[in-house]
C-alpha atoms as a PDB file:
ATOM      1  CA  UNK A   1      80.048 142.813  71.461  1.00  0.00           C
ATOM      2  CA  UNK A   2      83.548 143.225  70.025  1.00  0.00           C
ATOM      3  CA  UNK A   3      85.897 140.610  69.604  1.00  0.00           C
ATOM      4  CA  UNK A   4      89.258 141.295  72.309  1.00  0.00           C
ATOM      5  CA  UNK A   5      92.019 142.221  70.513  1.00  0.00           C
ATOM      6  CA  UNK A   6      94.670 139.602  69.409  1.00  0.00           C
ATOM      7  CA  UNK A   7      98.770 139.870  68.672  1.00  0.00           C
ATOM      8  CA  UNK A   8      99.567 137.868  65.698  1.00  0.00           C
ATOM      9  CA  UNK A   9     103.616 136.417  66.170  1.00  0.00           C
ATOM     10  CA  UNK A  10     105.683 137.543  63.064  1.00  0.00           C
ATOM     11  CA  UNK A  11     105.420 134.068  62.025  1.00  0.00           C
ATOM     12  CA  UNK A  12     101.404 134.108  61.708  1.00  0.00           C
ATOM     13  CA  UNK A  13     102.344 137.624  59.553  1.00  0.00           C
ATOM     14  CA  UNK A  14     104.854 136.222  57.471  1.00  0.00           C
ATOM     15  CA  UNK A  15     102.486 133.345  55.981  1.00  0.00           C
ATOM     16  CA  UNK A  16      99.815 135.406  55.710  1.00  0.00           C
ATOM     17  CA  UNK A  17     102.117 137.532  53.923  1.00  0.00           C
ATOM     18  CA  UNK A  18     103.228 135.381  51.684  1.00  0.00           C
ATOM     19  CA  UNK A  19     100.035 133.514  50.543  1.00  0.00           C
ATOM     20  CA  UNK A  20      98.596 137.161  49.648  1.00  0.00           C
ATOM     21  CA  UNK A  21     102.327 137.708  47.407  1.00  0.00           C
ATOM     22  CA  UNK A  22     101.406 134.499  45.326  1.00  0.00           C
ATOM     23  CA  UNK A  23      98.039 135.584  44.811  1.00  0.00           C
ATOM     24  CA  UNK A  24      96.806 131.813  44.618  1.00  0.00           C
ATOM     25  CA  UNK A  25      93.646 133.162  46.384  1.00  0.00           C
ATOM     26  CA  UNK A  26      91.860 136.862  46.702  1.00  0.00           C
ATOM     27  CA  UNK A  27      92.718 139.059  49.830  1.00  0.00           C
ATOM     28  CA  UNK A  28      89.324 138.219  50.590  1.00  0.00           C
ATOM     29  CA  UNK A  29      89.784 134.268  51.155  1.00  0.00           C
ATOM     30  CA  UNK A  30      92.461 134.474  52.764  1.00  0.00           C
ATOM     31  CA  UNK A  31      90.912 136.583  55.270  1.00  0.00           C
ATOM     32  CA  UNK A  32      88.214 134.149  55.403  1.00  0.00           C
ATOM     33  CA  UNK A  33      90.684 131.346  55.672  1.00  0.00           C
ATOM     34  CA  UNK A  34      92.963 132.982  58.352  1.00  0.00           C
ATOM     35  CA  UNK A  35      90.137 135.185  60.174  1.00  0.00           C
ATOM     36  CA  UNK A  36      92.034 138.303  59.709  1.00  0.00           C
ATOM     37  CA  UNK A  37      90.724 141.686  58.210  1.00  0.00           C
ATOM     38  CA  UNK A  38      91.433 142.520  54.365  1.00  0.00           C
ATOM     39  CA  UNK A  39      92.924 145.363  55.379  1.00  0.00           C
ATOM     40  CA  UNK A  40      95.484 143.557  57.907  1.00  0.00           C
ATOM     41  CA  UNK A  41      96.298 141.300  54.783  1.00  0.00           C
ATOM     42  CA  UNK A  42      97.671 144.168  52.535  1.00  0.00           C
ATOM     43  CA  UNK A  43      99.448 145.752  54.972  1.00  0.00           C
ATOM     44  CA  UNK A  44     101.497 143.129  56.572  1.00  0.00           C
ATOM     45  CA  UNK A  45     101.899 142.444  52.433  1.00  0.00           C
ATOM     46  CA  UNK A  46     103.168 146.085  52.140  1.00  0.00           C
ATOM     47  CA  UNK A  47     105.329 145.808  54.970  1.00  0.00           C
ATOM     48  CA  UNK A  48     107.238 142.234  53.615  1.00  0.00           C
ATOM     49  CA  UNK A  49     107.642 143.769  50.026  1.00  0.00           C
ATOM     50  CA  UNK A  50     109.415 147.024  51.647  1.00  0.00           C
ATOM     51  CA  UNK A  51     110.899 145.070  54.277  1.00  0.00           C
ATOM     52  CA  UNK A  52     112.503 142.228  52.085  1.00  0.00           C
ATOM     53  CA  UNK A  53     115.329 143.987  51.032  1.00  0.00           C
ATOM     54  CA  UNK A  54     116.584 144.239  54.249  1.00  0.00           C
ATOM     55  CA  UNK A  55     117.053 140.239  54.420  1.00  0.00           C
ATOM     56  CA  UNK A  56     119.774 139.920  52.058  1.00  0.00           C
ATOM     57  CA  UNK A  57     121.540 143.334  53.224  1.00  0.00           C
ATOM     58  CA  UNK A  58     125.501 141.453  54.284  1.00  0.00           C
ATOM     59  CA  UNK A  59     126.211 142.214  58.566  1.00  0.00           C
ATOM     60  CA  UNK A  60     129.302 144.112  56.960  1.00  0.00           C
ATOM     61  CA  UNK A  61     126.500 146.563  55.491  1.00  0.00           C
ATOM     62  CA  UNK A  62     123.783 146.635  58.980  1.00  0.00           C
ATOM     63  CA  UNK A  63     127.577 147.535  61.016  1.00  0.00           C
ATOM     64  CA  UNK A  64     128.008 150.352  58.577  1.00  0.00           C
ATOM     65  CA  UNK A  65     124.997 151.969  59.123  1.00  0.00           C
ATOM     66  CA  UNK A  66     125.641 151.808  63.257  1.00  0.00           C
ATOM     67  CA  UNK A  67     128.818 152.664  62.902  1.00  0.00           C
ATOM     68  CA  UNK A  68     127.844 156.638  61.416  1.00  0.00           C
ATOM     69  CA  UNK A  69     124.885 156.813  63.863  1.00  0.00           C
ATOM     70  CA  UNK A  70     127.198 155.600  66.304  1.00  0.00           C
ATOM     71  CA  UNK A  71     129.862 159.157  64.921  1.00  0.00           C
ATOM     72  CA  UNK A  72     126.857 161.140  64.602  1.00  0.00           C
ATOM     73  CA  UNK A  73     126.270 160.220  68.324  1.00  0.00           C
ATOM     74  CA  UNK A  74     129.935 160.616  69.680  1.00  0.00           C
ATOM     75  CA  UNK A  75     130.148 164.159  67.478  1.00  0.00           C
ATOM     76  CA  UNK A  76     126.551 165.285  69.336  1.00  0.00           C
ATOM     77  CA  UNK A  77     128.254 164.396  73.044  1.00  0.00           C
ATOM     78  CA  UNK A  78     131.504 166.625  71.701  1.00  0.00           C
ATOM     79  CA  UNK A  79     129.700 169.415  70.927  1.00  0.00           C
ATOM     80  CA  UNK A  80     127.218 169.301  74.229  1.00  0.00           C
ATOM     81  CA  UNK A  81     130.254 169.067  76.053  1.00  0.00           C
ATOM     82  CA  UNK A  82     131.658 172.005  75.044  1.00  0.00           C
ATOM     83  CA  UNK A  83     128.292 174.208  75.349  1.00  0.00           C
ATOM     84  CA  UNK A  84     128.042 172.696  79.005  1.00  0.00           C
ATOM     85  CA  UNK A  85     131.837 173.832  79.963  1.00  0.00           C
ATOM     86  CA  UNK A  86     131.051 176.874  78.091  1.00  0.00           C
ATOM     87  CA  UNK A  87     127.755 177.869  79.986  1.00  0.00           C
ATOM     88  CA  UNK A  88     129.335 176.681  83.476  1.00  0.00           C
ATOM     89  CA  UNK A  89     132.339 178.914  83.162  1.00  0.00           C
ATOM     90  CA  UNK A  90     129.834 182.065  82.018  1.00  0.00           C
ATOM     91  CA  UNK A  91     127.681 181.292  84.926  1.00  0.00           C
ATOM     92  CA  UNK A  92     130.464 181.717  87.289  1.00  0.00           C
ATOM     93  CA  UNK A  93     131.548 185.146  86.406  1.00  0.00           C
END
């Protein structure tokens, strides 16, 4: 019989995490010790390591990247526009 399938909170992930980064104990213990799979260990280990980065990134720096997807975005609608007033005044010929 398999065992149901459970959703660890980011918090859970995040200790885990972290106890595998300081290496105190194998991967192996600590999937004893928090009844998770080896596997699930290195990869929420993978994902904090290429993920950390990210926390000391300034909100000046997160805006910045919005703000060219957000020109990227406004110069896709331009150009859609155009090809839609374009194709609507062809049609009607």
């Amino acid at each position: 019989m398999r065992r149901k399938r459970r959703n660890h909170s980011p918090g859970f992930k995040a200790k885990v995490a972290l106890a595998a980064i300081r290496e105190d104990k194998t991967v192996a213990e600590l999937a004893r010790q928090y009844d998770v799979h080896p596997n699930q260990i290195a990869e929420w280990k993978k994902q904090l390591l290429e993920g950390a980065e990210s926390v000391y990134q300034s909100a000046r720096d997160k805006k910045g990247g919005e703000q060219v997807h957000t020109k990227e975005l406004h110069a896709k609608i331009g150009e859609l526009t155009l090809e839609i007033d374009f194709l609507s005044k062809a049609l009607g010929r």
